[in-house]
Protein backbone atom coordinates (compact mmCIF):
# COMPACT_ATOMS: atom_id res chain seq x y z
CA UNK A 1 -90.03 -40.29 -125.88
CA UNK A 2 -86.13 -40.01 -126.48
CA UNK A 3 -85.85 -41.94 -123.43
CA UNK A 4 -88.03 -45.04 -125.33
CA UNK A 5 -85.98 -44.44 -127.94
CA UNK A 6 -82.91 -45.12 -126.68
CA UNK A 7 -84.54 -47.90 -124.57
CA UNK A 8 -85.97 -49.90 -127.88
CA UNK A 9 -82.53 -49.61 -129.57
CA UNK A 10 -80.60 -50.93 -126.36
CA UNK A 11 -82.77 -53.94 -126.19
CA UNK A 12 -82.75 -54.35 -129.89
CA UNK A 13 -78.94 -54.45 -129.51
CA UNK A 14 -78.83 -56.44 -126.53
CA UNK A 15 -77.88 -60.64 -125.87
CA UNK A 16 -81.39 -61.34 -124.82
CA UNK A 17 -84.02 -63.09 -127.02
CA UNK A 18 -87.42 -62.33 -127.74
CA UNK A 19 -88.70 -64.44 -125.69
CA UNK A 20 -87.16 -63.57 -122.77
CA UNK A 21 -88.30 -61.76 -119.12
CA UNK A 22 -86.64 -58.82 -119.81
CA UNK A 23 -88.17 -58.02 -123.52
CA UNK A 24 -91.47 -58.71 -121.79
CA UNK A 25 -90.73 -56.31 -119.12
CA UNK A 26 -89.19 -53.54 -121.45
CA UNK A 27 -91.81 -54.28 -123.62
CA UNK A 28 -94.47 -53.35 -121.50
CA UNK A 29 -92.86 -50.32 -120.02
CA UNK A 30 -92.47 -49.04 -123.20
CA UNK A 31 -96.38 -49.27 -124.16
CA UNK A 32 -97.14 -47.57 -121.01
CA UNK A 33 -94.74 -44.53 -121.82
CA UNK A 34 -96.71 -44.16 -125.00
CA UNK A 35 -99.62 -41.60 -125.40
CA UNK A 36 -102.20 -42.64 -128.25
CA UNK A 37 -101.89 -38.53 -129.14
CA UNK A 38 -98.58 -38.57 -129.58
CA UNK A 39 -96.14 -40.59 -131.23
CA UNK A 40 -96.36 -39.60 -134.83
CA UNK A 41 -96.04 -36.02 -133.76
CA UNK A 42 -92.59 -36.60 -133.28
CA UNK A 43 -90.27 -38.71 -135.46
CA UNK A 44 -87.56 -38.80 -132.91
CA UNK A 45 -89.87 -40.83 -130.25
CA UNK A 46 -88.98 -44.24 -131.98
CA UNK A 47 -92.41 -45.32 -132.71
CA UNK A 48 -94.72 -45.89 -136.06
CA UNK A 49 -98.34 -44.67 -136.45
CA UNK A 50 -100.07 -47.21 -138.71
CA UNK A 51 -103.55 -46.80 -139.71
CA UNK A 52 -105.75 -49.52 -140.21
CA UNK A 53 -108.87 -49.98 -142.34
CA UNK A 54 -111.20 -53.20 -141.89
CA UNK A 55 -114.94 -54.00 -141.46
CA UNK A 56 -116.87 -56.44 -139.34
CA UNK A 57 -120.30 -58.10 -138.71
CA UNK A 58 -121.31 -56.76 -135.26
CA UNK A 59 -124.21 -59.49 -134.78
CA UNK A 60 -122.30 -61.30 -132.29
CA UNK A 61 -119.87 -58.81 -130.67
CA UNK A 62 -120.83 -56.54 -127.61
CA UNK A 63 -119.86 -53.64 -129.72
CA UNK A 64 -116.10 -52.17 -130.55
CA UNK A 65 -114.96 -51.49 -127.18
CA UNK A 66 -113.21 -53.85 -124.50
CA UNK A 67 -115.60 -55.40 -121.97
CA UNK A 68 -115.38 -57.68 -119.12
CA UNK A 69 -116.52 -61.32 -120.39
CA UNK A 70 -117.79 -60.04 -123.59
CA UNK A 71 -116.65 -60.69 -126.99
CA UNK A 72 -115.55 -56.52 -128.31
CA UNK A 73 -113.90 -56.22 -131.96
CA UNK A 74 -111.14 -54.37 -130.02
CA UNK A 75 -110.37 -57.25 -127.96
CA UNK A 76 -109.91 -59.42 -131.03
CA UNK A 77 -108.15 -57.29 -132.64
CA UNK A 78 -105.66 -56.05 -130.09
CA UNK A 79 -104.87 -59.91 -128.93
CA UNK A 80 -104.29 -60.62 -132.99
CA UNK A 81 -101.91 -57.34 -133.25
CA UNK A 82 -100.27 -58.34 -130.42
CA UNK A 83 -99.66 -61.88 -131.13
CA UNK A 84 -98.17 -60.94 -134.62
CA UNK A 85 -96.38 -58.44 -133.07
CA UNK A 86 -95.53 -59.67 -130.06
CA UNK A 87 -95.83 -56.18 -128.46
CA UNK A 88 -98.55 -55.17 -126.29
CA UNK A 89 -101.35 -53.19 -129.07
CA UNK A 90 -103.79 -50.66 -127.92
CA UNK A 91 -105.76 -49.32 -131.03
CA UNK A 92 -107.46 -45.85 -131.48
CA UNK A 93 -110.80 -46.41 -133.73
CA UNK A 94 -112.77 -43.76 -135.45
CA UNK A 95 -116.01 -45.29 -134.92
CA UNK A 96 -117.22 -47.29 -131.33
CA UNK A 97 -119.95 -48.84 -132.74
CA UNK A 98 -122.38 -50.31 -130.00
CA UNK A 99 -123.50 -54.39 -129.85
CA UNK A 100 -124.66 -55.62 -132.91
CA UNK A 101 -123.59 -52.55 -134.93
CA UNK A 102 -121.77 -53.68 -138.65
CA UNK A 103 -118.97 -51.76 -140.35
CA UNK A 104 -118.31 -51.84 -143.96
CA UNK A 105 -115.64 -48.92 -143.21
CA UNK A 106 -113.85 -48.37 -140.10
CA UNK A 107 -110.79 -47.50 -139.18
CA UNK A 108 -108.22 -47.16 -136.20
CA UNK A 109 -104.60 -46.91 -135.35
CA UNK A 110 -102.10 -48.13 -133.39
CA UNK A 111 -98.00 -47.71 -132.68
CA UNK A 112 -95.22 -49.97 -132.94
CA UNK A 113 -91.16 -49.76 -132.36
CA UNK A 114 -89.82 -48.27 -135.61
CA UNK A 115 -88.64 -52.02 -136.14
CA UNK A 116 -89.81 -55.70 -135.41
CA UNK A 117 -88.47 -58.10 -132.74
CA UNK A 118 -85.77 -59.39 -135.55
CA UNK A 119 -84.37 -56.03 -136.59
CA UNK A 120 -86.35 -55.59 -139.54
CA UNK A 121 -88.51 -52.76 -140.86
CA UNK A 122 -92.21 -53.64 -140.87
CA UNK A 123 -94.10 -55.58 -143.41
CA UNK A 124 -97.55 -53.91 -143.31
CA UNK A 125 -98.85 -55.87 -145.92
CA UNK A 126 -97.55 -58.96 -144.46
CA UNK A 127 -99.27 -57.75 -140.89
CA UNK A 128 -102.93 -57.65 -142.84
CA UNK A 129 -102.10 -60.80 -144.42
CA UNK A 130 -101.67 -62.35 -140.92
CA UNK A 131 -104.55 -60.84 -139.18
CA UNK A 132 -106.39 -61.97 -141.58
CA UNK A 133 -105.27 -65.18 -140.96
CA UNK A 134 -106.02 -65.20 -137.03
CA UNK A 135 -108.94 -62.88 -136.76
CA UNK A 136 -112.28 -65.09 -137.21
CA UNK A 137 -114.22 -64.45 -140.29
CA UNK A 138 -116.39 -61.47 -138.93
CA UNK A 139 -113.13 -59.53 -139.01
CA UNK A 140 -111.82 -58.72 -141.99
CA UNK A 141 -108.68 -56.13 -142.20
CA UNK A 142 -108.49 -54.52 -146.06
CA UNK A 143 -105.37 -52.64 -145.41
CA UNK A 144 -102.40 -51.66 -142.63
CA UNK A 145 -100.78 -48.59 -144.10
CA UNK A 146 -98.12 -46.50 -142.17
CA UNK A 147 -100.30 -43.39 -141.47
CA UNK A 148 -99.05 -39.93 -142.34
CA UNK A 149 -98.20 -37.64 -139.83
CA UNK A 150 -100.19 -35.96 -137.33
CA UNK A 151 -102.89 -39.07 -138.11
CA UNK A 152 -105.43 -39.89 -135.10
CA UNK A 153 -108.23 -42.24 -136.51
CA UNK A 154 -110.57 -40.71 -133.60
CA UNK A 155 -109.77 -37.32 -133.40
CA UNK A 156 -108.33 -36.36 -137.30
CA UNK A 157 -111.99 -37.23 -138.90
CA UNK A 158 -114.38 -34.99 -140.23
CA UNK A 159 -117.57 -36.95 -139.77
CA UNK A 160 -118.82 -40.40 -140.17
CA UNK A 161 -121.36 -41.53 -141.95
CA UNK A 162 -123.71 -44.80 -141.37
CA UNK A 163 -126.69 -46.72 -143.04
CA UNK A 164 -129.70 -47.90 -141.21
CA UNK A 165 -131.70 -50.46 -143.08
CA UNK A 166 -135.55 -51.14 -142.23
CA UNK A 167 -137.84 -53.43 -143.93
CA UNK A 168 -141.52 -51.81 -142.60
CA UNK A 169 -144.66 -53.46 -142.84
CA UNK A 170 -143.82 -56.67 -141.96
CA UNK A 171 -142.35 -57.18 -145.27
CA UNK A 172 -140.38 -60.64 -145.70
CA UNK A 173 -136.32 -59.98 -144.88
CA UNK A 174 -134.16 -62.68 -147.51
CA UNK A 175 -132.01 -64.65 -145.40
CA UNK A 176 -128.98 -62.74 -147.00
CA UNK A 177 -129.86 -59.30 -145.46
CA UNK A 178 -130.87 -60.48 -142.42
CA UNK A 179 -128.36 -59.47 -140.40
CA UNK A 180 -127.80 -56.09 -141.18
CA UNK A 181 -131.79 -54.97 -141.86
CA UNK A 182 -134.52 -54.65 -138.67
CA UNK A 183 -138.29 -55.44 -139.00
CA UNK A 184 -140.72 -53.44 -138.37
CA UNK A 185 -144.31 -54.24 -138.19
CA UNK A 186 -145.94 -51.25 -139.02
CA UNK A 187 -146.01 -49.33 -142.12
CA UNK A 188 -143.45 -45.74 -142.08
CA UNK A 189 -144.39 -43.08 -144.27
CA UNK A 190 -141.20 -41.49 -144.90
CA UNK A 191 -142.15 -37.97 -145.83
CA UNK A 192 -143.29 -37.26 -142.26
CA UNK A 193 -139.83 -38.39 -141.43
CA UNK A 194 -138.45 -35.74 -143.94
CA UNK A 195 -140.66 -32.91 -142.27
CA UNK A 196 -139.87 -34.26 -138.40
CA UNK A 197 -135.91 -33.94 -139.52
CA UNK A 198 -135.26 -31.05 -140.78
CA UNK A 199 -134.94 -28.68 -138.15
CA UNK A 200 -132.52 -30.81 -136.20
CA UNK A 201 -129.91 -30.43 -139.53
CA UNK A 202 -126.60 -28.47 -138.19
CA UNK A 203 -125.07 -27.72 -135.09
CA UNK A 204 -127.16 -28.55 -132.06
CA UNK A 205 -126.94 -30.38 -128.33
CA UNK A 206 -128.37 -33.60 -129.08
CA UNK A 207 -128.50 -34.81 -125.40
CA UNK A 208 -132.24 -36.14 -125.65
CA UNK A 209 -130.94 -38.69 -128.44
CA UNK A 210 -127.68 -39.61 -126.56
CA UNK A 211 -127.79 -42.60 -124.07
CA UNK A 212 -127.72 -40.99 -120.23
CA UNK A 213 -124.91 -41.03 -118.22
CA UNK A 214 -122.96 -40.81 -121.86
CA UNK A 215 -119.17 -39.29 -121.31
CA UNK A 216 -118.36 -35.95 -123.37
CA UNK A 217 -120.45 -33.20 -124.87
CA UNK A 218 -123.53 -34.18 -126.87
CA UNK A 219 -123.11 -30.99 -128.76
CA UNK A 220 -122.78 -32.53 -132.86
CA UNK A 221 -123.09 -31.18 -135.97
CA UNK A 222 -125.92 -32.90 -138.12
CA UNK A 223 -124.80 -33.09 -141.68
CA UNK A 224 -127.11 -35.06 -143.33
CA UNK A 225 -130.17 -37.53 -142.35
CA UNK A 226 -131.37 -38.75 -145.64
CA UNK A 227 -134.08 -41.03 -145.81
CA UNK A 228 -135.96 -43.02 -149.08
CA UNK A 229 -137.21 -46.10 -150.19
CA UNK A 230 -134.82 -48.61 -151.91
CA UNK A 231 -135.57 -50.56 -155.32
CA UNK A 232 -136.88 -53.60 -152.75
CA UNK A 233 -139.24 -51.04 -150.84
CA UNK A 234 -137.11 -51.42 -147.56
CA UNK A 235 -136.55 -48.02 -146.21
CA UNK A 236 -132.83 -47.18 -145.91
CA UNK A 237 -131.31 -43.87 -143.97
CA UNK A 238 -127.64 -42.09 -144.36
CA UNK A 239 -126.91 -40.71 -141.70
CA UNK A 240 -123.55 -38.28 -141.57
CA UNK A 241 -122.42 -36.30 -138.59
CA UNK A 242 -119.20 -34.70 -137.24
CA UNK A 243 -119.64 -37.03 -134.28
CA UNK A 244 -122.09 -39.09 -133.03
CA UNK A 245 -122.64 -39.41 -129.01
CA UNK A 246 -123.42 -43.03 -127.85
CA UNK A 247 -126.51 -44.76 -129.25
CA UNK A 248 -127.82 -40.94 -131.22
CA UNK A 249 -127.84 -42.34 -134.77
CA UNK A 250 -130.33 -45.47 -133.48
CA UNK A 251 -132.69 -43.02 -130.82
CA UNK A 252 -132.82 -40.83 -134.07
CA UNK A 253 -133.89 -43.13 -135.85
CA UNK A 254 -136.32 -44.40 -133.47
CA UNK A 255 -137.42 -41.34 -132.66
CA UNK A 256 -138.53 -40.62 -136.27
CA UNK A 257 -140.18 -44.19 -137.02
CA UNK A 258 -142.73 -42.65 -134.02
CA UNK A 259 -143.29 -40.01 -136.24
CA UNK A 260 -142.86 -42.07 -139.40
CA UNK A 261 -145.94 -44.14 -137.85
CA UNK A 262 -148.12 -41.65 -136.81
CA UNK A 263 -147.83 -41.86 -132.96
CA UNK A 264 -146.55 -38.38 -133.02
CA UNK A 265 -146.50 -34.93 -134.83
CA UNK A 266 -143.47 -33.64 -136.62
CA UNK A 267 -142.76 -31.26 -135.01
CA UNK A 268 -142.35 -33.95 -131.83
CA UNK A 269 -138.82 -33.97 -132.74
CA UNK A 270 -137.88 -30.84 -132.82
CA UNK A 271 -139.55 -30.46 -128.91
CA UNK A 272 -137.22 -33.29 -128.11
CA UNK A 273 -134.31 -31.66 -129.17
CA UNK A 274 -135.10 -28.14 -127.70
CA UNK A 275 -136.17 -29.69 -124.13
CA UNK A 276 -133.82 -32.34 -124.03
CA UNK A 277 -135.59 -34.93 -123.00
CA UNK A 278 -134.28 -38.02 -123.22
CA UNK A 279 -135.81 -40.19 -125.84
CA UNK A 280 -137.55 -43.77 -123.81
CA UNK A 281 -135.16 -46.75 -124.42
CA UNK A 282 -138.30 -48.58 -125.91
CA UNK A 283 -137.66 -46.13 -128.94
CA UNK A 284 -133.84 -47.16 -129.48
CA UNK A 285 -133.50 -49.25 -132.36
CA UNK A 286 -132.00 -52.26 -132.42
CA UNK A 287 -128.09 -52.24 -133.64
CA UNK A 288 -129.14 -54.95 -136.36
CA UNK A 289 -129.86 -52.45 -138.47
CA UNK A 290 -126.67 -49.74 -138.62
CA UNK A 291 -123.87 -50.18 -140.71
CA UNK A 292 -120.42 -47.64 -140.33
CA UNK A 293 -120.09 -47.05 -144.27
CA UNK A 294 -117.33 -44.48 -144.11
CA UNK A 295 -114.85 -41.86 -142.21
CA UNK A 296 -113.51 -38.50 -143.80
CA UNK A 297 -110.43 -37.25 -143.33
CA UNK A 298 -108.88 -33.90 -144.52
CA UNK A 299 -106.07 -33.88 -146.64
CA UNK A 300 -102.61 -34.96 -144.71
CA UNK A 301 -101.59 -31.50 -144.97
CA UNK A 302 -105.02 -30.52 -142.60
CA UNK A 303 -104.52 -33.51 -140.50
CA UNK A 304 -102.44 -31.62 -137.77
CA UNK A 305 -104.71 -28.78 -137.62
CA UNK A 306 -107.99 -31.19 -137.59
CA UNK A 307 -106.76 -33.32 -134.22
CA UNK A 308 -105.84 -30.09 -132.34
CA UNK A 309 -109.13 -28.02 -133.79
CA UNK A 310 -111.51 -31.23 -132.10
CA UNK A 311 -109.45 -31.54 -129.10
CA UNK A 312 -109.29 -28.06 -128.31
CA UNK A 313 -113.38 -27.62 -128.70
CA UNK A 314 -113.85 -31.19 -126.88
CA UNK A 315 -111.47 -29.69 -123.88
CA UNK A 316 -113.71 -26.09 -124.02
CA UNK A 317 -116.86 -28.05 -124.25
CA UNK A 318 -116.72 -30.81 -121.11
């Protein structure tokens, strides 16, 4: 990281313009040399941490992360950074939300030189205001802060914490809330729900709610799975976890509309969990219907000892 260092000031100080073969090419080797982990760890490596906060209609993206001929918010995102920039991006995100999952409150970061292609510190008010500008309107970015140190969007957070919306009973959806609330045709009597949940509260292996052939331990802590009736008599569910493995808050949740509907027992759920079985895909609800509402941090003086505390247990558990 010295070595970048010394790199980024020598082109900085160098004849050649931006545009140029040789920024291109030091510009990429640079990005390679840098580990996502890393750079805010130590001030001397030449490089910026800057968290990111912004939210996003999912209903036409394949989900958060990169994929071949598919429209991602990462992809967007990264080509916007990097066109503002002009350095090659590559964003951390708390959240990878699957297709057609919403976010009223993610975040990710990303690194940057200490200073722009002209010399200058960086404007991180001026690089929201740009985004803004070139992201479409189902990207919205509220702030770009410079992040404090030992900041990892991913690995720093405590939990996260999504809504699921679900208008039962075939009632009528208002054009308005269409996009982030499912249907449902039968009726869902939430206080089975209640019963069905509550032994799968706390610290558990949720593999029979995670999609198969999902990378990483399935073993989460279950914070919270509160479910009620709102003032419109759709049926809305907070979910908060530590972590969530691929597609668990939506097999949850379609896992306890079964329940919620009669088809099975309460205690169905709790069999699930104990066996592992993995829940049917017919029972995975539809993305329409989750919304990322929030990630907690600890305070910046916990940060450090957060990242190292979830990597540590991530490298014991997998």
């Amino acid at each position: 990281m010295v070595l970048a260092r010394a790199i980024t000031r020598r082109w900085q100080l160098s004849k050649f313009s931006p545009s140029s073969k040789f920024f291109e090419v030091i510009s990429d080797l640079l990005r390679t040399k840098i580990d996502m982990n890393e750079p805010t760890l130590h001030p001397e490596s030449g490089f910026i941490r800057f968290r990111m906060d912004f939210s996003y209609d999912g209903s036409f993206f394949a989900g958060w992360a990169k994929q071949l001929d598919q429209r991602t918010i990462q992809e967007e995102s990264e080509a916007a950074l990097k066109a503002i920039t002009r350095f090659p991006v590559r964003t951390q995100v708390a959240g990878r939300t699957d297709a057609g999952v919403h976010a009223s409150a993610q975040v990710a970061h990303f690194d940057l030189p200490e200073l722009d292609t002209q010399l200058k510190p960086w404007d991180e008010h001026d690089l929201a205001y740009k985004m803004n500008r070139m992201l479409s309107e189902d990207i919205r970015v509220h702030s770009i802060i410079r992040a404090p140190k030992y900041f990892h969007a991913r690995f720093s957070a405590l939990s996260r914490e999504y809504f699921y919306k679900i208008a039962d009973a075939n009632q009528v959806i208002p054009p308005l809330q269409r996009y982030d609330t499912v249907s449902w045709y039968r009726p869902i009597d939430i206080d089975l729900i209640k019963s069905a949940i509550k032994p799968l509260l706390g610290h558990h292996d949720f593999a029979a709610f995670c999609k198969k052939g999902s990378k990483g331990t399935s073993i989460r802590t279950l914070e919270q799975f509160k479910i009620y009736r709102e003032a419109n008599n759709f049926i809305s569910i907070h979910v908060i976890a530590d972590a969530f493995c691929y597609s668990m808050v939506r097999n949850l949740v379609g896992a306890a509309v079964c329940v919620g509907e009669g088809r099975y027992e309460p205690e169905w759920m709790k069999a699930l969990l104990d066996q592992k079985e993995r829940v049917g895909e017919s029972l995975v609800f539809p993305g329409t219907g989750l919304t990322l509402i929030r990630v907690n941090y600890p305070e910046d003086s916990m940060l450090q000892e957060r990242m190292e505390y979830t990597l540590r247990r991530r490298d014991q558990i997998e």
